[in-house]
PDB file of N, CA and C in Angstrom:
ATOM      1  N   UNK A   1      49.561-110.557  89.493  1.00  0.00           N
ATOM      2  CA  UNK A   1      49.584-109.147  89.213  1.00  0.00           C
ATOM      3  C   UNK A   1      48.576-108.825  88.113  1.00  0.00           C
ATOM      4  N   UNK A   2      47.801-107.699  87.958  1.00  0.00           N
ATOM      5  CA  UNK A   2      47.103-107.344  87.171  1.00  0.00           C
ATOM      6  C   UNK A   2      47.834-106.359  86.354  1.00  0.00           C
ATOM      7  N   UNK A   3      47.445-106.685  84.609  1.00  0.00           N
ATOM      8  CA  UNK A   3      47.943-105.746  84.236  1.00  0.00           C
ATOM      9  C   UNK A   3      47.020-104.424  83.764  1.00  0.00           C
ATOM     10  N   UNK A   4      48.285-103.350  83.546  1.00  0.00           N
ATOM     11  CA  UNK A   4      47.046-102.177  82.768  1.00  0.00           C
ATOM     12  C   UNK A   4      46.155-102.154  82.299  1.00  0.00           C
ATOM     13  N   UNK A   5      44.872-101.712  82.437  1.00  0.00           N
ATOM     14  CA  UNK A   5      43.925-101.097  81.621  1.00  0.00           C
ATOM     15  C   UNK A   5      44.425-101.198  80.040  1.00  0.00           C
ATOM     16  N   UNK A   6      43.824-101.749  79.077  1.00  0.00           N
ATOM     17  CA  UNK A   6      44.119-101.079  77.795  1.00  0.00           C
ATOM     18  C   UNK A   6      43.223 -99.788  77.814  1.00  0.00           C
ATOM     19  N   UNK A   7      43.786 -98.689  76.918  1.00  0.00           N
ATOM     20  CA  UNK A   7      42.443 -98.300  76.978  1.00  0.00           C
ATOM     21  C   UNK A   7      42.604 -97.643  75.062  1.00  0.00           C
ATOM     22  N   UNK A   8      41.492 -97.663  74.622  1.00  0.00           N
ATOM     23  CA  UNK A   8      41.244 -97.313  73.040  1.00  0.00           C
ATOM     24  C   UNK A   8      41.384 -95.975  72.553  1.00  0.00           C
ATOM     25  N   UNK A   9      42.599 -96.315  71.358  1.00  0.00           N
ATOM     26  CA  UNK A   9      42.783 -94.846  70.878  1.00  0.00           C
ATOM     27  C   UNK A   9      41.594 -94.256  70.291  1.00  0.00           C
ATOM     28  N   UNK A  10      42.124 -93.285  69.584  1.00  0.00           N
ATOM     29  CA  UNK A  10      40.333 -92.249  68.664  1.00  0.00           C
ATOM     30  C   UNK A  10      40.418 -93.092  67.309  1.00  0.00           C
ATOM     31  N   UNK A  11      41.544 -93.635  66.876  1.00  0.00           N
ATOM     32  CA  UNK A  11      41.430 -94.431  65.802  1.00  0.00           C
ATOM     33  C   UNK A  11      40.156 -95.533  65.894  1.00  0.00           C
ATOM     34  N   UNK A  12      40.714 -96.346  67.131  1.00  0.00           N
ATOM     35  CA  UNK A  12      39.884 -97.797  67.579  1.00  0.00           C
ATOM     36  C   UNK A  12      38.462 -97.527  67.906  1.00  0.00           C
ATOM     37  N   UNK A  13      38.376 -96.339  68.742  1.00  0.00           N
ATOM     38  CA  UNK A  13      36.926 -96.201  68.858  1.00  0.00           C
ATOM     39  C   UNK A  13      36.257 -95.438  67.532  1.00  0.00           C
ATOM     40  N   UNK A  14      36.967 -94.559  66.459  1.00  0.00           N
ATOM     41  CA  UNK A  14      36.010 -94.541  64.931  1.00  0.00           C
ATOM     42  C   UNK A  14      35.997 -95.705  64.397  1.00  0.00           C
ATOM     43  N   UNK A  15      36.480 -96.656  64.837  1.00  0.00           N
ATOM     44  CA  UNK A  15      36.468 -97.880  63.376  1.00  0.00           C
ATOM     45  C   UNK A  15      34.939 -98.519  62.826  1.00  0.00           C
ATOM     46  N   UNK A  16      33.911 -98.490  64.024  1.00  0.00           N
ATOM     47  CA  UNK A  16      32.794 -98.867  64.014  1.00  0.00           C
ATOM     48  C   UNK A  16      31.938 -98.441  62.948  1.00  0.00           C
ATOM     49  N   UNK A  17      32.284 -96.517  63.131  1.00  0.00           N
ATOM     50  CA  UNK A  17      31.961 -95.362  62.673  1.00  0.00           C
ATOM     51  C   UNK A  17      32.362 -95.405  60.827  1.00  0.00           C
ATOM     52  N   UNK A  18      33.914 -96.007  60.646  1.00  0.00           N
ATOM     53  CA  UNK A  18      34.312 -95.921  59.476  1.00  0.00           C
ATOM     54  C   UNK A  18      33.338 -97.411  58.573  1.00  0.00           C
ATOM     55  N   UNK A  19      32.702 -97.721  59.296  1.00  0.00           N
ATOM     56  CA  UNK A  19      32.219 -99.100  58.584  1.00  0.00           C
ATOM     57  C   UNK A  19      31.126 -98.886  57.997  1.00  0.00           C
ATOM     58  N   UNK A  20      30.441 -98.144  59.132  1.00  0.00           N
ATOM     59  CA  UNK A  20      29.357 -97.186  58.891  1.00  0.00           C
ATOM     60  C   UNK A  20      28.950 -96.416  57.426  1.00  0.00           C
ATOM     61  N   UNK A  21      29.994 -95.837  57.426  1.00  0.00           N
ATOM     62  CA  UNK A  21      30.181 -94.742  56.250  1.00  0.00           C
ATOM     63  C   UNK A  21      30.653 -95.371  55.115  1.00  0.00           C
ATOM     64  N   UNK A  22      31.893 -96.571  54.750  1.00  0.00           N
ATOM     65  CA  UNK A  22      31.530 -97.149  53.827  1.00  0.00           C
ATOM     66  C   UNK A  22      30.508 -97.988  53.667  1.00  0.00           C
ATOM     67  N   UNK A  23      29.566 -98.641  54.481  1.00  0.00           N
ATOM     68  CA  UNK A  23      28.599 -99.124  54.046  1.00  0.00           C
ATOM     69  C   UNK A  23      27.623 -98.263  53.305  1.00  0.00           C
ATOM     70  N   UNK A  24      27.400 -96.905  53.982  1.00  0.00           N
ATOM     71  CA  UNK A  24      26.355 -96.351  53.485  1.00  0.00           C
ATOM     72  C   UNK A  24      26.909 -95.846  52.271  1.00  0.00           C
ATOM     73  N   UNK A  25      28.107 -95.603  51.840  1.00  0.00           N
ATOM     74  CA  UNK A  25      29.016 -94.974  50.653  1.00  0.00           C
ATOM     75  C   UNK A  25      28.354 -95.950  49.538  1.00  0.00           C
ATOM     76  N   UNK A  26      28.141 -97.442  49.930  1.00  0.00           N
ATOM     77  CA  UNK A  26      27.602 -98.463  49.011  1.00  0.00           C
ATOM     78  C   UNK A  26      26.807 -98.808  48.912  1.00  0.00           C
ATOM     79  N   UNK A  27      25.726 -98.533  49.778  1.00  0.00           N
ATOM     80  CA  UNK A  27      24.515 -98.244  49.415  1.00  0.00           C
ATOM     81  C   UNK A  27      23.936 -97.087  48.674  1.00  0.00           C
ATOM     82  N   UNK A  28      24.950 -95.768  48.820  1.00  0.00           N
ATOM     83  CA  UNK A  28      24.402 -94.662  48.021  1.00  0.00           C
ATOM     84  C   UNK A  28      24.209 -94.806  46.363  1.00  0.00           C
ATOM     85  N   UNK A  29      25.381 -95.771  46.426  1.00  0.00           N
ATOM     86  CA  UNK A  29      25.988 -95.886  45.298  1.00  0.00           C
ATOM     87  C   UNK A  29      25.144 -96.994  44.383  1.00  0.00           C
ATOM     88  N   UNK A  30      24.824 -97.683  44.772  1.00  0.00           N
ATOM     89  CA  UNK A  30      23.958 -98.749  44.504  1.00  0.00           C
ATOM     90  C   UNK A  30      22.254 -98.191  44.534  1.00  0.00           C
ATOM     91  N   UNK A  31      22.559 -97.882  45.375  1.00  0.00           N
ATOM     92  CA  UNK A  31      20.858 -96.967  45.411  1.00  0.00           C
ATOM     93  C   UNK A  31      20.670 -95.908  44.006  1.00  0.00           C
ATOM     94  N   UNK A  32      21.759 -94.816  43.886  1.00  0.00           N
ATOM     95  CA  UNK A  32      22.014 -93.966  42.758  1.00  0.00           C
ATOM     96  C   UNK A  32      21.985 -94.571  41.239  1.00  0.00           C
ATOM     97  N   UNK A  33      22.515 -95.739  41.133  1.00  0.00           N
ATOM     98  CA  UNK A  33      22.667 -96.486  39.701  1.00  0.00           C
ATOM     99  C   UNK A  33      21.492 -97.251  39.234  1.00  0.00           C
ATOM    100  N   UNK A  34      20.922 -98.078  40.749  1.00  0.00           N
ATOM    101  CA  UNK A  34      19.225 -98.109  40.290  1.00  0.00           C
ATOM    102  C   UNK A  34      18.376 -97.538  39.739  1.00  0.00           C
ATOM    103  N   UNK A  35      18.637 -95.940  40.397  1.00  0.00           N
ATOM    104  CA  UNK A  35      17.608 -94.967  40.148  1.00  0.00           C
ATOM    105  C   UNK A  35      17.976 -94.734  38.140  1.00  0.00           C
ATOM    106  N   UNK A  36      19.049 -94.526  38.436  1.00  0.00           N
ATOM    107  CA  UNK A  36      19.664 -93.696  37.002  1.00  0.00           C
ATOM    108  C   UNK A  36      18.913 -95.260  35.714  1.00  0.00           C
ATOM    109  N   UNK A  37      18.891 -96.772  36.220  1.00  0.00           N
ATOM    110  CA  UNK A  37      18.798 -96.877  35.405  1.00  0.00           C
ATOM    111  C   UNK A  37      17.016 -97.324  35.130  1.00  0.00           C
ATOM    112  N   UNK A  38      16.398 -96.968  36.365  1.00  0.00           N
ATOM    113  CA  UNK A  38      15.105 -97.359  36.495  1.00  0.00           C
ATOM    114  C   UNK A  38      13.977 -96.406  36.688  1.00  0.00           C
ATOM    115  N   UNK A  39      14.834 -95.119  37.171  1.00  0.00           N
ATOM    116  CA  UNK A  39      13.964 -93.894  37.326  1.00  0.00           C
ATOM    117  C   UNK A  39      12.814 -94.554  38.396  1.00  0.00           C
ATOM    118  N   UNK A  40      13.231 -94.825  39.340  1.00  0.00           N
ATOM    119  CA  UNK A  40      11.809 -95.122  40.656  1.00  0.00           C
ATOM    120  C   UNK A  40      12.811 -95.205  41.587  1.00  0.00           C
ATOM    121  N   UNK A  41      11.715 -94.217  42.390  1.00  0.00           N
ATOM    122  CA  UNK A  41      12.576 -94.244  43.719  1.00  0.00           C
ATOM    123  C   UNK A  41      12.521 -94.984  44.627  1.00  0.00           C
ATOM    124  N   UNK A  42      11.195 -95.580  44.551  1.00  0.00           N
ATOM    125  CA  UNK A  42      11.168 -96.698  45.483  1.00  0.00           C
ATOM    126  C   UNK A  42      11.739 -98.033  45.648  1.00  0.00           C
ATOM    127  N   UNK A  43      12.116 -98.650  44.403  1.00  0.00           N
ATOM    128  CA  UNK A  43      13.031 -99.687  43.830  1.00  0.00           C
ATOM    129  C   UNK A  43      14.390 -98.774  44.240  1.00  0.00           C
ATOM    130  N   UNK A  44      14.989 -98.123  43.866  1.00  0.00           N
ATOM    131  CA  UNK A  44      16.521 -97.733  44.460  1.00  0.00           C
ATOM    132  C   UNK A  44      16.515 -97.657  45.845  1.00  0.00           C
ATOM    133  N   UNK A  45      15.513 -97.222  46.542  1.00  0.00           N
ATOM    134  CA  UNK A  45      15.612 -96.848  48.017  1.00  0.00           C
ATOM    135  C   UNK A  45      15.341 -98.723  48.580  1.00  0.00           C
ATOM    136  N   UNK A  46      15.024 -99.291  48.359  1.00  0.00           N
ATOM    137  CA  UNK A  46      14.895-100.823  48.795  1.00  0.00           C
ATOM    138  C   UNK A  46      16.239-101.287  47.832  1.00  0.00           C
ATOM    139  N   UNK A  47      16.865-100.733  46.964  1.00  0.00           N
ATOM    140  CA  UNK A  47      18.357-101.309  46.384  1.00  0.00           C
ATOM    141  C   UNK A  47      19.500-100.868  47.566  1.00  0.00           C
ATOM    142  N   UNK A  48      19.161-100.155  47.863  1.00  0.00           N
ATOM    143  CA  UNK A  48      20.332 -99.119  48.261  1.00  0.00           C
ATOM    144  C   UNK A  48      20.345 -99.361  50.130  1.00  0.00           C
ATOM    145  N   UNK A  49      18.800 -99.902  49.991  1.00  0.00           N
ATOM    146  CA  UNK A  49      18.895-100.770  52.042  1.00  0.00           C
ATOM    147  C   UNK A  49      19.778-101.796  51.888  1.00  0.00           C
ATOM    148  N   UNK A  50      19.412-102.437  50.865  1.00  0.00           N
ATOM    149  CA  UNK A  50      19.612-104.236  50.466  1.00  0.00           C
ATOM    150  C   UNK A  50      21.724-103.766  50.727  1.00  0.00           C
ATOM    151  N   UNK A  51      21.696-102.934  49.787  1.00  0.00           N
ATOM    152  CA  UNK A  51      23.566-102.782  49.324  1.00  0.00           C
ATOM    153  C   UNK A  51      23.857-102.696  50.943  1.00  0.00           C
ATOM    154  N   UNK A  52      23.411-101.391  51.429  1.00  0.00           N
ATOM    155  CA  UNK A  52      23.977-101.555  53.121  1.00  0.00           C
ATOM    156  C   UNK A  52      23.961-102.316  53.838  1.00  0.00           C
ATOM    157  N   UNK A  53      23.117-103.007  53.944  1.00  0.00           N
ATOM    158  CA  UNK A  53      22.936-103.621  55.146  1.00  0.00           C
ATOM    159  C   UNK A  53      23.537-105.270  54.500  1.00  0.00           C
ATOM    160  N   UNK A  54      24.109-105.790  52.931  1.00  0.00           N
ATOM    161  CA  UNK A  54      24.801-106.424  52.967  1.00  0.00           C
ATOM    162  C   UNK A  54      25.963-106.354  52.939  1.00  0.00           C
ATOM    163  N   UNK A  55      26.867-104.578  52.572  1.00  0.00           N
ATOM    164  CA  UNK A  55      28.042-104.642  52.664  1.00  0.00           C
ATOM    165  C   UNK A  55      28.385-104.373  54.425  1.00  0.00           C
ATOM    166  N   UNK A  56      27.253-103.962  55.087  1.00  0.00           N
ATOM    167  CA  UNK A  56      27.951-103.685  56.442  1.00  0.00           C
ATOM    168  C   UNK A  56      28.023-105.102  57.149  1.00  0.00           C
ATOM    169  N   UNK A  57      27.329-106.227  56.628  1.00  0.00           N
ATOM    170  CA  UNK A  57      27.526-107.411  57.111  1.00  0.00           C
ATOM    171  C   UNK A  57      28.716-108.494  56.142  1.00  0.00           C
ATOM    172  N   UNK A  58      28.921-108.196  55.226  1.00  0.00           N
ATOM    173  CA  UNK A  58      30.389-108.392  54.247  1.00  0.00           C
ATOM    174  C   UNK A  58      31.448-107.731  55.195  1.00  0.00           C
ATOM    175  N   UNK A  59      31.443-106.644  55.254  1.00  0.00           N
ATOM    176  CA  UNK A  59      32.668-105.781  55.913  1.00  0.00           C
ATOM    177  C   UNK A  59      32.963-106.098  57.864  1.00  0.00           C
ATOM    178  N   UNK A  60      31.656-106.350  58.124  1.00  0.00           N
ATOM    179  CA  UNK A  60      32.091-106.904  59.621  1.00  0.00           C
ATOM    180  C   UNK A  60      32.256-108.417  59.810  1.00  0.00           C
ATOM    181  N   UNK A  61      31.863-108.981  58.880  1.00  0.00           N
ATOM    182  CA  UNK A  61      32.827-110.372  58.879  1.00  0.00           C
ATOM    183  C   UNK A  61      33.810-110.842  57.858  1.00  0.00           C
ATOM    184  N   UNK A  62      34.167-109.657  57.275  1.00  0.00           N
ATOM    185  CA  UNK A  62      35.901-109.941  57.123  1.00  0.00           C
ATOM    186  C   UNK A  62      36.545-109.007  58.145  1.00  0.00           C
ATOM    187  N   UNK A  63      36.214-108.130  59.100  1.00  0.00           N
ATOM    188  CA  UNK A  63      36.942-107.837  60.122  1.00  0.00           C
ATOM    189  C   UNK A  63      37.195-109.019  61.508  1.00  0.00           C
ATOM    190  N   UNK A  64      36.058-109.636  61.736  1.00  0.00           N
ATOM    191  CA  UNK A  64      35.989-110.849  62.697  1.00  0.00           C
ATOM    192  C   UNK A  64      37.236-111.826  62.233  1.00  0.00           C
ATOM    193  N   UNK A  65      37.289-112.255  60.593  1.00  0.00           N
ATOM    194  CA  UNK A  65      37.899-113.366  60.318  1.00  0.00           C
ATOM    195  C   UNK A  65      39.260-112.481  60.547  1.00  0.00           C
ATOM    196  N   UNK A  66      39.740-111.553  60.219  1.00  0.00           N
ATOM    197  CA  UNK A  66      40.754-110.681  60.503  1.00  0.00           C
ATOM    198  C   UNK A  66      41.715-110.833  61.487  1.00  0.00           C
ATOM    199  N   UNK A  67      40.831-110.456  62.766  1.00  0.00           N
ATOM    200  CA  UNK A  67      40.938-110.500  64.205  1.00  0.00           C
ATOM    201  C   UNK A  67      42.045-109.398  64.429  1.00  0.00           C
ATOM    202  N   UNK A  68      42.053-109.096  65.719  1.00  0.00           N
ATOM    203  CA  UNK A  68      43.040-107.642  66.310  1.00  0.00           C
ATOM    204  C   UNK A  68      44.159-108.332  66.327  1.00  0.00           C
ATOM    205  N   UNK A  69      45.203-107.764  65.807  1.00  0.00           N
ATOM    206  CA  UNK A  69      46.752-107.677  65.918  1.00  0.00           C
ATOM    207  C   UNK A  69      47.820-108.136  66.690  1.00  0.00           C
ATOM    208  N   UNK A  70      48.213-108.984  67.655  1.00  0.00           N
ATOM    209  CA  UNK A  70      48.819-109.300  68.731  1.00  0.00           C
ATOM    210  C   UNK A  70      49.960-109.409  68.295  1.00  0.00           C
ATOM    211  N   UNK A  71      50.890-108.771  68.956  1.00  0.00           N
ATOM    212  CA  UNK A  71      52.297-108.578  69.105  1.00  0.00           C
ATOM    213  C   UNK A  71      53.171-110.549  68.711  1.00  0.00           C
ATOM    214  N   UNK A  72      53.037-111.039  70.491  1.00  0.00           N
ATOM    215  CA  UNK A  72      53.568-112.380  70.399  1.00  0.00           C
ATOM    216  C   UNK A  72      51.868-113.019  70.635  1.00  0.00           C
ATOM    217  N   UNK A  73      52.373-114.134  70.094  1.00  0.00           N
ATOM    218  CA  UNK A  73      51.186-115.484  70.081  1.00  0.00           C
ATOM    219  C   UNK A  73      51.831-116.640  70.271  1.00  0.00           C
ATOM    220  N   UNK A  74      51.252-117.459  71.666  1.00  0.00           N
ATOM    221  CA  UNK A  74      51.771-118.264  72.187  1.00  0.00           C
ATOM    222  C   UNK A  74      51.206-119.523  71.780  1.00  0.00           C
ATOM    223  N   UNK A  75      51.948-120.814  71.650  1.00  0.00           N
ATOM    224  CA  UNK A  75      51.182-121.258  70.966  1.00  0.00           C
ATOM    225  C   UNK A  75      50.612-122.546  72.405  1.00  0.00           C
ATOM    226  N   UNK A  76      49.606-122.976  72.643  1.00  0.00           N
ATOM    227  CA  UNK A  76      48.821-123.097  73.597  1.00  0.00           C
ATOM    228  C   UNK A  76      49.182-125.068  74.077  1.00  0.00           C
ATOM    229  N   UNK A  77      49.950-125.794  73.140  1.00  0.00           N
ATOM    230  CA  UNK A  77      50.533-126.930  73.074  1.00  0.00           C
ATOM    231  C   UNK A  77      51.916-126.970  73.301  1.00  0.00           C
ATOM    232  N   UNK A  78      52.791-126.226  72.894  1.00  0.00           N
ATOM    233  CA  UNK A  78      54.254-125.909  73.238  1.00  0.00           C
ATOM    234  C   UNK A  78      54.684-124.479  73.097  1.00  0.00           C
ATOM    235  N   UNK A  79      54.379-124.049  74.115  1.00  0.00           N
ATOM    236  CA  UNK A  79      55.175-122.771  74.388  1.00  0.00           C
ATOM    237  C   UNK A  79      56.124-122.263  73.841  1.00  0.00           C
ATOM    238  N   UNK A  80      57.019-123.410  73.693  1.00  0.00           N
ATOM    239  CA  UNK A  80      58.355-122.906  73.107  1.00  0.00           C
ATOM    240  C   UNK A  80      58.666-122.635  71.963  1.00  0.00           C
ATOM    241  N   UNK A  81      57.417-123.237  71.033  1.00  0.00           N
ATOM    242  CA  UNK A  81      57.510-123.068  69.751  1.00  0.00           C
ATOM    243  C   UNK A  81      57.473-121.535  69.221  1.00  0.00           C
ATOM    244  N   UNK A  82      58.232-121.372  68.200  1.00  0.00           N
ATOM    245  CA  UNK A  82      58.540-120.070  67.620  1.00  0.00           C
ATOM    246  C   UNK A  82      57.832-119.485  67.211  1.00  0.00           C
ATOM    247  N   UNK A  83      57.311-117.956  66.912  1.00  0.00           N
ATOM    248  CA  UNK A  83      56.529-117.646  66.980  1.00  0.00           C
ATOM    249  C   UNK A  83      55.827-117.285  65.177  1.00  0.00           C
ATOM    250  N   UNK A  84      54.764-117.821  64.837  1.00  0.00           N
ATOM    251  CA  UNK A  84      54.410-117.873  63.455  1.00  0.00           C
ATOM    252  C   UNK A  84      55.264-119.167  63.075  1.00  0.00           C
ATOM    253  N   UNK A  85      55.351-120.419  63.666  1.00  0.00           N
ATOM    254  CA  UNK A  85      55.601-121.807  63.087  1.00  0.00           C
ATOM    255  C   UNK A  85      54.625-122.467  62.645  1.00  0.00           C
ATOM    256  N   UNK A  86      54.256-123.217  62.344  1.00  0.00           N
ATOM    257  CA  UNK A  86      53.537-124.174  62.098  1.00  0.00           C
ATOM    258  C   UNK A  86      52.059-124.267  63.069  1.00  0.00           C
ATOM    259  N   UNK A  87      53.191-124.547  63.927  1.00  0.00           N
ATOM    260  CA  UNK A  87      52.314-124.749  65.345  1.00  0.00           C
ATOM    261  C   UNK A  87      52.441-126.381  65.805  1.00  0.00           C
ATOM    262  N   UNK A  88      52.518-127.068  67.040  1.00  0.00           N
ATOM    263  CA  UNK A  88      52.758-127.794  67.600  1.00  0.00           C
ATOM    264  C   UNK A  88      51.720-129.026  67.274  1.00  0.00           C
ATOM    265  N   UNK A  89      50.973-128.767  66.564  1.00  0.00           N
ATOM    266  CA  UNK A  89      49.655-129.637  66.167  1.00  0.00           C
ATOM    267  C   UNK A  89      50.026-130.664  65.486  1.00  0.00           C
ATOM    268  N   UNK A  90      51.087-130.715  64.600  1.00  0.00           N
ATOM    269  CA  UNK A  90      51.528-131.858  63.603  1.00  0.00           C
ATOM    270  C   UNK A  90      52.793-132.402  64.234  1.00  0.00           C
ATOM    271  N   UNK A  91      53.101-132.011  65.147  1.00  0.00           N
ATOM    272  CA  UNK A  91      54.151-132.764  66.051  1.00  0.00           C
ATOM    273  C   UNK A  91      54.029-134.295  66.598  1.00  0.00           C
ATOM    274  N   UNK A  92      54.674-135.277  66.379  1.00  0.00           N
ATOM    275  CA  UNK A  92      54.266-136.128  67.513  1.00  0.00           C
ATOM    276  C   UNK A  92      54.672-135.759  69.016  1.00  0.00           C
ATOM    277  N   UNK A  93      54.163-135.553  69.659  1.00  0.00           N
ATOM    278  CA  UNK A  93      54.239-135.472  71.631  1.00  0.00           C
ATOM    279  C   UNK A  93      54.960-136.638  71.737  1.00  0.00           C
ATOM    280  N   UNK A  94      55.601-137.804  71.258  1.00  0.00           N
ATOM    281  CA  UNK A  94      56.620-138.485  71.442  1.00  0.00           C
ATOM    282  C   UNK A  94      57.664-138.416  71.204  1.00  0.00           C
ATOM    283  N   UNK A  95      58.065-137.705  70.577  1.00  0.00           N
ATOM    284  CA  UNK A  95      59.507-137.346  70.260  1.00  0.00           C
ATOM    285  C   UNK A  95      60.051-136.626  70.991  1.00  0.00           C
ATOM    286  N   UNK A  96      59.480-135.767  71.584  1.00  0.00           N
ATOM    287  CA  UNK A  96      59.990-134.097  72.024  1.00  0.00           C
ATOM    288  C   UNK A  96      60.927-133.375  71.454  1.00  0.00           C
ATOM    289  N   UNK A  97      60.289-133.220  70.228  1.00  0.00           N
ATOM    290  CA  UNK A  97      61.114-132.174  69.407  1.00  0.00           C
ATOM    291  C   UNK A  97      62.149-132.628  68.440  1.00  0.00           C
ATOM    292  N   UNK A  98      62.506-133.749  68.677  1.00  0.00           N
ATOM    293  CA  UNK A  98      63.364-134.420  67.735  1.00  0.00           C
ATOM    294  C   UNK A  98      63.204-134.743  66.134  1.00  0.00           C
TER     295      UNK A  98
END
């Protein structure tokens, strides 16, 4: 059987959008404090790329390490194991469970 379509709320599809905007929030910001303390615009405007384009790559890989939300998680060695245990990895497979 196939199941449903997921399909993405307006939340899930701005999130891209919200990353966006704090990145550039930190680059403004970083760009602005250059200027204030260097008076050149050209040094803040190459501060203020540098801030974005490393917080938008900071901020999308702590979303990756994150990962989306799943209800149950099965665990892929013993099924039966409970859910958020350990995990079946430090088990000996000789015992069965004992």
């Amino acid at each position: 059987m196939t199941e449903p379509q997921h399909t993405p709320t307006r939340r899930e599809k701005m999130r891209p959008v919200e990353l966006l905007v704090m990145a550039g929030v930190f680059g403004v910001f970083v760009g602005a404090f250059v200027f204030m303390g260097t008076r050149e615009w050209g040094l803040s405007l190459i501060m203020a790329a540098v801030a974005f384009i490393a917080s938008l790559v900071v901020l999308a890989t702590l979303l990756i390490a994150v990962g989306p939300k799943v209800d149950e998680r099965v665990d892929p060695v013993d099924p039966d194991a409970p859910t958020g245990s350990a995990g079946s990895v430090h088990r000996d497979p000789n015992t069965h469970g004992h």
